[in-house]
PDB file of N, CA and C in Angstrom:
ATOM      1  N   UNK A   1     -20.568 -29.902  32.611  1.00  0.00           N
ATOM      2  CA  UNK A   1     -19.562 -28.864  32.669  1.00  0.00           C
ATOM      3  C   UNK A   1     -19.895 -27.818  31.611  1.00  0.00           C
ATOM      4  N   UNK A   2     -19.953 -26.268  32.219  1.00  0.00           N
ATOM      5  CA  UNK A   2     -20.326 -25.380  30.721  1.00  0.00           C
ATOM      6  C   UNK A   2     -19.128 -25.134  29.641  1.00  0.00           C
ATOM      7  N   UNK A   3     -19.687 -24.988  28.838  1.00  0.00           N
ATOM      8  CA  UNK A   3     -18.670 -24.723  27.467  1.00  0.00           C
ATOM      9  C   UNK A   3     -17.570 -23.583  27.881  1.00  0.00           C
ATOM     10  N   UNK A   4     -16.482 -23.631  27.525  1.00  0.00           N
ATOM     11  CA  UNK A   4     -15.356 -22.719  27.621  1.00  0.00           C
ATOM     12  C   UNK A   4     -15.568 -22.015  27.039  1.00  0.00           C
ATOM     13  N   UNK A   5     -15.386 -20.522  27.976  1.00  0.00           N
ATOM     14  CA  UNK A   5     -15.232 -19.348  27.090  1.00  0.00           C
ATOM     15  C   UNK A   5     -13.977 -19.119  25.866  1.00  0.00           C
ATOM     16  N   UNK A   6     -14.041 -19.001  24.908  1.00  0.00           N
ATOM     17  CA  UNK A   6     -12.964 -18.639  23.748  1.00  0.00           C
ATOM     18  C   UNK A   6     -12.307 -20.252  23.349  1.00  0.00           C
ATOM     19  N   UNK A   7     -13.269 -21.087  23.796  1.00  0.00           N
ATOM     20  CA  UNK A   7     -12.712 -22.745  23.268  1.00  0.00           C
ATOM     21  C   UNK A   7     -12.084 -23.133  21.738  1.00  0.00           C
ATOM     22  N   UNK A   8     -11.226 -23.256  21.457  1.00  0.00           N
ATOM     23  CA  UNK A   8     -10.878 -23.511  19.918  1.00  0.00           C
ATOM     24  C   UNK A   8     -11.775 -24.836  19.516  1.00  0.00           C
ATOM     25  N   UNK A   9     -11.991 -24.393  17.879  1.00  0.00           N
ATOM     26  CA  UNK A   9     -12.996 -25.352  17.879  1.00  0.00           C
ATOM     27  C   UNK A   9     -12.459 -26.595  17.178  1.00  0.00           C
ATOM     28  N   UNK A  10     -11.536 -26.031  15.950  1.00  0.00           N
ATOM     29  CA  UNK A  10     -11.128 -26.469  15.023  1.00  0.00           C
ATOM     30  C   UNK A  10      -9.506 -26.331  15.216  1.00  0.00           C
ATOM     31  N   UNK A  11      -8.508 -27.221  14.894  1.00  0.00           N
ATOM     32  CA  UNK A  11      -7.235 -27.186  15.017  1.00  0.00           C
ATOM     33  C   UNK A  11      -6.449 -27.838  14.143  1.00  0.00           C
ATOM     34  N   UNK A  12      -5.636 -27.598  13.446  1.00  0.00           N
ATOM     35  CA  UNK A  12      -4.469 -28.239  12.275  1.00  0.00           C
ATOM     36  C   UNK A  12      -4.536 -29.696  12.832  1.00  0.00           C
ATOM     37  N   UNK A  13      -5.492 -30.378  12.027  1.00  0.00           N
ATOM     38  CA  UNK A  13      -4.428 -31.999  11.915  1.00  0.00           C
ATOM     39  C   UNK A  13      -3.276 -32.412  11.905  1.00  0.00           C
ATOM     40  N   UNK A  14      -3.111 -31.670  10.873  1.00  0.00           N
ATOM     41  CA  UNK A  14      -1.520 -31.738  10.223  1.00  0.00           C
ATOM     42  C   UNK A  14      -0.368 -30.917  11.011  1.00  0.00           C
ATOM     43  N   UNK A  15       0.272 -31.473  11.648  1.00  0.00           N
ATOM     44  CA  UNK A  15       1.386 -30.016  12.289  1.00  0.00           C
ATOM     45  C   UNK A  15       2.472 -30.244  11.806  1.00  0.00           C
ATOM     46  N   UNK A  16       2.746 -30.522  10.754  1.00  0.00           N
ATOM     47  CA  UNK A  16       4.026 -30.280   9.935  1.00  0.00           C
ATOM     48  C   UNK A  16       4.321 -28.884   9.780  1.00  0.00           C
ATOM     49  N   UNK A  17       5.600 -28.524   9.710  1.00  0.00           N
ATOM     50  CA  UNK A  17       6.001 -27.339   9.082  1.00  0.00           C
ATOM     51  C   UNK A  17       6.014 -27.518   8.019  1.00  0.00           C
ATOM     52  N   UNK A  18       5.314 -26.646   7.168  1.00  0.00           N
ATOM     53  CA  UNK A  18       5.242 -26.388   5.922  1.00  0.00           C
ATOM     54  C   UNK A  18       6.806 -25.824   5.022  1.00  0.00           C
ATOM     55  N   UNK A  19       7.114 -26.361   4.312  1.00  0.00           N
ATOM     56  CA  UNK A  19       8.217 -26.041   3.304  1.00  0.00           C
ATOM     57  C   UNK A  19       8.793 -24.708   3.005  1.00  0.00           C
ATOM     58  N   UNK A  20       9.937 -24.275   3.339  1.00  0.00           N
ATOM     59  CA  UNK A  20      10.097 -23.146   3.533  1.00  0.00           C
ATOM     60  C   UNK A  20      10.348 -22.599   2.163  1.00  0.00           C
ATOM     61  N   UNK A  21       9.884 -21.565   1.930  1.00  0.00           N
ATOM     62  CA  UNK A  21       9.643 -20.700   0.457  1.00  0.00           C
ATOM     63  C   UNK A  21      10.937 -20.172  -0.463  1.00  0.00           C
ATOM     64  N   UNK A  22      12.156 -20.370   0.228  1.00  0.00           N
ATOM     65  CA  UNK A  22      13.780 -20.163  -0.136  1.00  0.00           C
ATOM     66  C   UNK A  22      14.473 -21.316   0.452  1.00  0.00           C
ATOM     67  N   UNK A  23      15.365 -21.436  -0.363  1.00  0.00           N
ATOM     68  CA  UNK A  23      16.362 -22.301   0.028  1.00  0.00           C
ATOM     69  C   UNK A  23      17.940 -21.430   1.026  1.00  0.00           C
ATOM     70  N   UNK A  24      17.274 -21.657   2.004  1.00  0.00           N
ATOM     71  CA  UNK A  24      18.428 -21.232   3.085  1.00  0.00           C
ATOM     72  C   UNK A  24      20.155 -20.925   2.822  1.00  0.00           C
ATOM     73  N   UNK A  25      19.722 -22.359   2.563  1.00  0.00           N
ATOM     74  CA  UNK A  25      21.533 -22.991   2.801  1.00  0.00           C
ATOM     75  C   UNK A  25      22.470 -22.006   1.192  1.00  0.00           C
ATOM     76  N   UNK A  26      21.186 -22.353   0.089  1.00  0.00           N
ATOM     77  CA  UNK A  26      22.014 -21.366  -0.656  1.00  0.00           C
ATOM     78  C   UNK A  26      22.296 -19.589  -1.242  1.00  0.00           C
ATOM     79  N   UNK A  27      21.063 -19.452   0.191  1.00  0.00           N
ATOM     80  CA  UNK A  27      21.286 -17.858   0.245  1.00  0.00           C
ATOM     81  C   UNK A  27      22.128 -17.668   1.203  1.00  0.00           C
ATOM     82  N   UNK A  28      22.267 -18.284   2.478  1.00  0.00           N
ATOM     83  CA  UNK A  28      23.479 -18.417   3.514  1.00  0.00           C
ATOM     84  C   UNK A  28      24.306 -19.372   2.971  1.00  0.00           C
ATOM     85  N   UNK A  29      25.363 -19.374   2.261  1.00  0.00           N
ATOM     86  CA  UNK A  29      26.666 -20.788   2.420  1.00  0.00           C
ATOM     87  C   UNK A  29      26.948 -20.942   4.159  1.00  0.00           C
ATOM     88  N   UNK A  30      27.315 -19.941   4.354  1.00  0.00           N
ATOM     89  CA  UNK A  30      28.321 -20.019   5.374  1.00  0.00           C
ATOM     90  C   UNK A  30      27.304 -20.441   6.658  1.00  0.00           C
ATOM     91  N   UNK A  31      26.286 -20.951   6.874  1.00  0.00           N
ATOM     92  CA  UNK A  31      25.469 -21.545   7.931  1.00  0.00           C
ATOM     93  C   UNK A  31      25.371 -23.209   7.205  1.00  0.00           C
ATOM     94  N   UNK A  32      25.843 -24.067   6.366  1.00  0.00           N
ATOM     95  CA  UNK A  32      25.647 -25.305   6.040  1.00  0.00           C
ATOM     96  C   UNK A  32      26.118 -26.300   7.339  1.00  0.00           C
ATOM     97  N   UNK A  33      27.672 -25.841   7.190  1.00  0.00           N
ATOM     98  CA  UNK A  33      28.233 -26.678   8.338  1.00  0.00           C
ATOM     99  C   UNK A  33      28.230 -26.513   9.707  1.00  0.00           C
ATOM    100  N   UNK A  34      28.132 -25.828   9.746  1.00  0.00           N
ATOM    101  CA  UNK A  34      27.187 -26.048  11.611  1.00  0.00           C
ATOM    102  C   UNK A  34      25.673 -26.503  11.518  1.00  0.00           C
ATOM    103  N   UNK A  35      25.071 -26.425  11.134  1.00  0.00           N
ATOM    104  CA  UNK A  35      23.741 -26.978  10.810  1.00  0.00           C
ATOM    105  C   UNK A  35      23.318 -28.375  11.150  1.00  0.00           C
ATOM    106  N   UNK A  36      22.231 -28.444  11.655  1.00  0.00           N
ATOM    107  CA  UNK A  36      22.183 -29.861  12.363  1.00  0.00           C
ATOM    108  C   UNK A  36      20.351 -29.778  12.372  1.00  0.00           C
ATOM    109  N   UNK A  37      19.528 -30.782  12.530  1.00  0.00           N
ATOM    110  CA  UNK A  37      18.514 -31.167  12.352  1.00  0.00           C
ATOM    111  C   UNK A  37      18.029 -31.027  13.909  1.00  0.00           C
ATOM    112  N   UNK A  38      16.840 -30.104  14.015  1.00  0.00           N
ATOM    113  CA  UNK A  38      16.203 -29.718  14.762  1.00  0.00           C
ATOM    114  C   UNK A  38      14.776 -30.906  15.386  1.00  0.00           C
ATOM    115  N   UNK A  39      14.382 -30.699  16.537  1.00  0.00           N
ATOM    116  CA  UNK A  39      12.964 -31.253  16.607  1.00  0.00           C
ATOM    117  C   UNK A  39      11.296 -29.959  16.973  1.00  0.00           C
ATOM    118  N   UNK A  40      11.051 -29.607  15.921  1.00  0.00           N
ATOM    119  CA  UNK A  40       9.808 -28.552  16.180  1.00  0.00           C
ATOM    120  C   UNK A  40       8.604 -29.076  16.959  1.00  0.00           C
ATOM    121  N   UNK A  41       8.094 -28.164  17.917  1.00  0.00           N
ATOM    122  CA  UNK A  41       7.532 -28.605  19.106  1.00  0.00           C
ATOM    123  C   UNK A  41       5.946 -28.225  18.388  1.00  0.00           C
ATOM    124  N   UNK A  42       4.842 -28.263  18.244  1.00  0.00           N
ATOM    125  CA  UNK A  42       3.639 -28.036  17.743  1.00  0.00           C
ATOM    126  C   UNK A  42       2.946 -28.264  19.690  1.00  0.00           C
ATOM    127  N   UNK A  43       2.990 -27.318  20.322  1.00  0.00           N
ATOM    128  CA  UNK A  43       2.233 -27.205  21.256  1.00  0.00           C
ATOM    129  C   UNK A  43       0.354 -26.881  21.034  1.00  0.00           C
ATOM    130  N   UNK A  44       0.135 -27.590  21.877  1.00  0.00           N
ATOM    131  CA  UNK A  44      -2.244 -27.750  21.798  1.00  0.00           C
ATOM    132  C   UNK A  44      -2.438 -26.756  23.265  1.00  0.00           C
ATOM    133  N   UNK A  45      -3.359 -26.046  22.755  1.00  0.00           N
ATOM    134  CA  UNK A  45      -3.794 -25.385  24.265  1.00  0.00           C
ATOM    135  C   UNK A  45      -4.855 -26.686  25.092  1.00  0.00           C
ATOM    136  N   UNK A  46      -4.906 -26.308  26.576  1.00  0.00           N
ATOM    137  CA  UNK A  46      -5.211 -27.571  27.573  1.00  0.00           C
ATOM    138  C   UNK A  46      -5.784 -26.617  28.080  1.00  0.00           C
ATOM    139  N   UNK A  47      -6.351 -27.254  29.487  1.00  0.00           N
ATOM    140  CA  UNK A  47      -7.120 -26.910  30.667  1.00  0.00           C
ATOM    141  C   UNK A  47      -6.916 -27.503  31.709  1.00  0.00           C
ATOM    142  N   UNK A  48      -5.636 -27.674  32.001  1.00  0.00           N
ATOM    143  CA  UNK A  48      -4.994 -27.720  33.182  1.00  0.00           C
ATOM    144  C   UNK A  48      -5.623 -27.651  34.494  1.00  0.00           C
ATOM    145  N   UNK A  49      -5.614 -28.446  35.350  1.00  0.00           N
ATOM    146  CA  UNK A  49      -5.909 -28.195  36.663  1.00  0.00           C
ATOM    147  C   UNK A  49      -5.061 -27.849  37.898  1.00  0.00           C
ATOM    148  N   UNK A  50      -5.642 -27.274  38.886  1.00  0.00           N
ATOM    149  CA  UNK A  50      -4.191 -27.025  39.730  1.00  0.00           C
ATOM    150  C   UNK A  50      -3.529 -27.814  40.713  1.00  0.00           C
ATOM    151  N   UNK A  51      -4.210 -29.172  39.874  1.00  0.00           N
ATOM    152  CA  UNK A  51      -3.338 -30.518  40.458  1.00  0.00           C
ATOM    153  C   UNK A  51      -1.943 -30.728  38.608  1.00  0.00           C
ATOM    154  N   UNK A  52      -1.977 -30.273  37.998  1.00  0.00           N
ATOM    155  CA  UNK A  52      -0.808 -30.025  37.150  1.00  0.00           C
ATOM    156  C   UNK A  52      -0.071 -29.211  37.257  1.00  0.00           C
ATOM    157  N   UNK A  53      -0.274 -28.030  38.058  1.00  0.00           N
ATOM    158  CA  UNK A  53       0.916 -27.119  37.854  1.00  0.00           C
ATOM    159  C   UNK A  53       1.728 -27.381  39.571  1.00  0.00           C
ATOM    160  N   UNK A  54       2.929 -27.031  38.802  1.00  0.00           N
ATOM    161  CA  UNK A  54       3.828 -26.789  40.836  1.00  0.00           C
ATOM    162  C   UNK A  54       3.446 -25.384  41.624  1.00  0.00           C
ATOM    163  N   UNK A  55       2.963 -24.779  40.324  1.00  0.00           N
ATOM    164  CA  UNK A  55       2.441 -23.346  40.758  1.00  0.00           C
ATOM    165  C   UNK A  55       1.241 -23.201  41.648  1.00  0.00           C
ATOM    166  N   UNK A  56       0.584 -24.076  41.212  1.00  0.00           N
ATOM    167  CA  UNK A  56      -0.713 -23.494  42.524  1.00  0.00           C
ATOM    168  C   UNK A  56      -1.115 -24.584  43.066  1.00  0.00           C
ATOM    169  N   UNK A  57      -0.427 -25.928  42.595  1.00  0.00           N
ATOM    170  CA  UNK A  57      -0.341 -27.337  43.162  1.00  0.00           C
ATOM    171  C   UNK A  57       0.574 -28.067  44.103  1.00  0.00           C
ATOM    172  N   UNK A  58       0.713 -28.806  44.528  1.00  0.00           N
ATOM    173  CA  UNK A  58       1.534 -29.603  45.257  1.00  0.00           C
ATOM    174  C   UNK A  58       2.942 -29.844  44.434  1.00  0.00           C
ATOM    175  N   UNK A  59       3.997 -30.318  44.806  1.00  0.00           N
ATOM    176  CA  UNK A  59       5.266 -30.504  44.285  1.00  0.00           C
ATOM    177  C   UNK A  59       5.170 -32.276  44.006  1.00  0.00           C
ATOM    178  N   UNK A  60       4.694 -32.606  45.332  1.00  0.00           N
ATOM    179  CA  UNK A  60       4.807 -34.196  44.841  1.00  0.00           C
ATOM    180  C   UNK A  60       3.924 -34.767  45.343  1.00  0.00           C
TER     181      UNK A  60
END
């Protein structure tokens, strides 16, 4: 198979969000209590075939 054009070569091990540089909560008070713990998505680019998508693939 030939090499992908614009292939990433190298990619973050690590996909943590990095520590945010201010403290939020005490430059906003008034956002504490509604506040609730999130899940951050760290999406990888793929190469999909068009047996994965519903778009140019089958449904089932």
């Amino acid at each position: 198979m030939p090499e992908a054009v614009g292939k990433i070569v190298a990619m973050n091990v690590d996909p943590d969000t990095p520590p945010r540089p201010l403290d939020a909560a005490a430059v906003f008070p008034q956002l504490v209590p509604p506040a609730s713990t999130v899940t951050r998505l760290h999406p990888r680019p793929g190469a999909p075939t068009w047996y994965d998508s519903s778009i140019g693939g089958p449904l089932l």
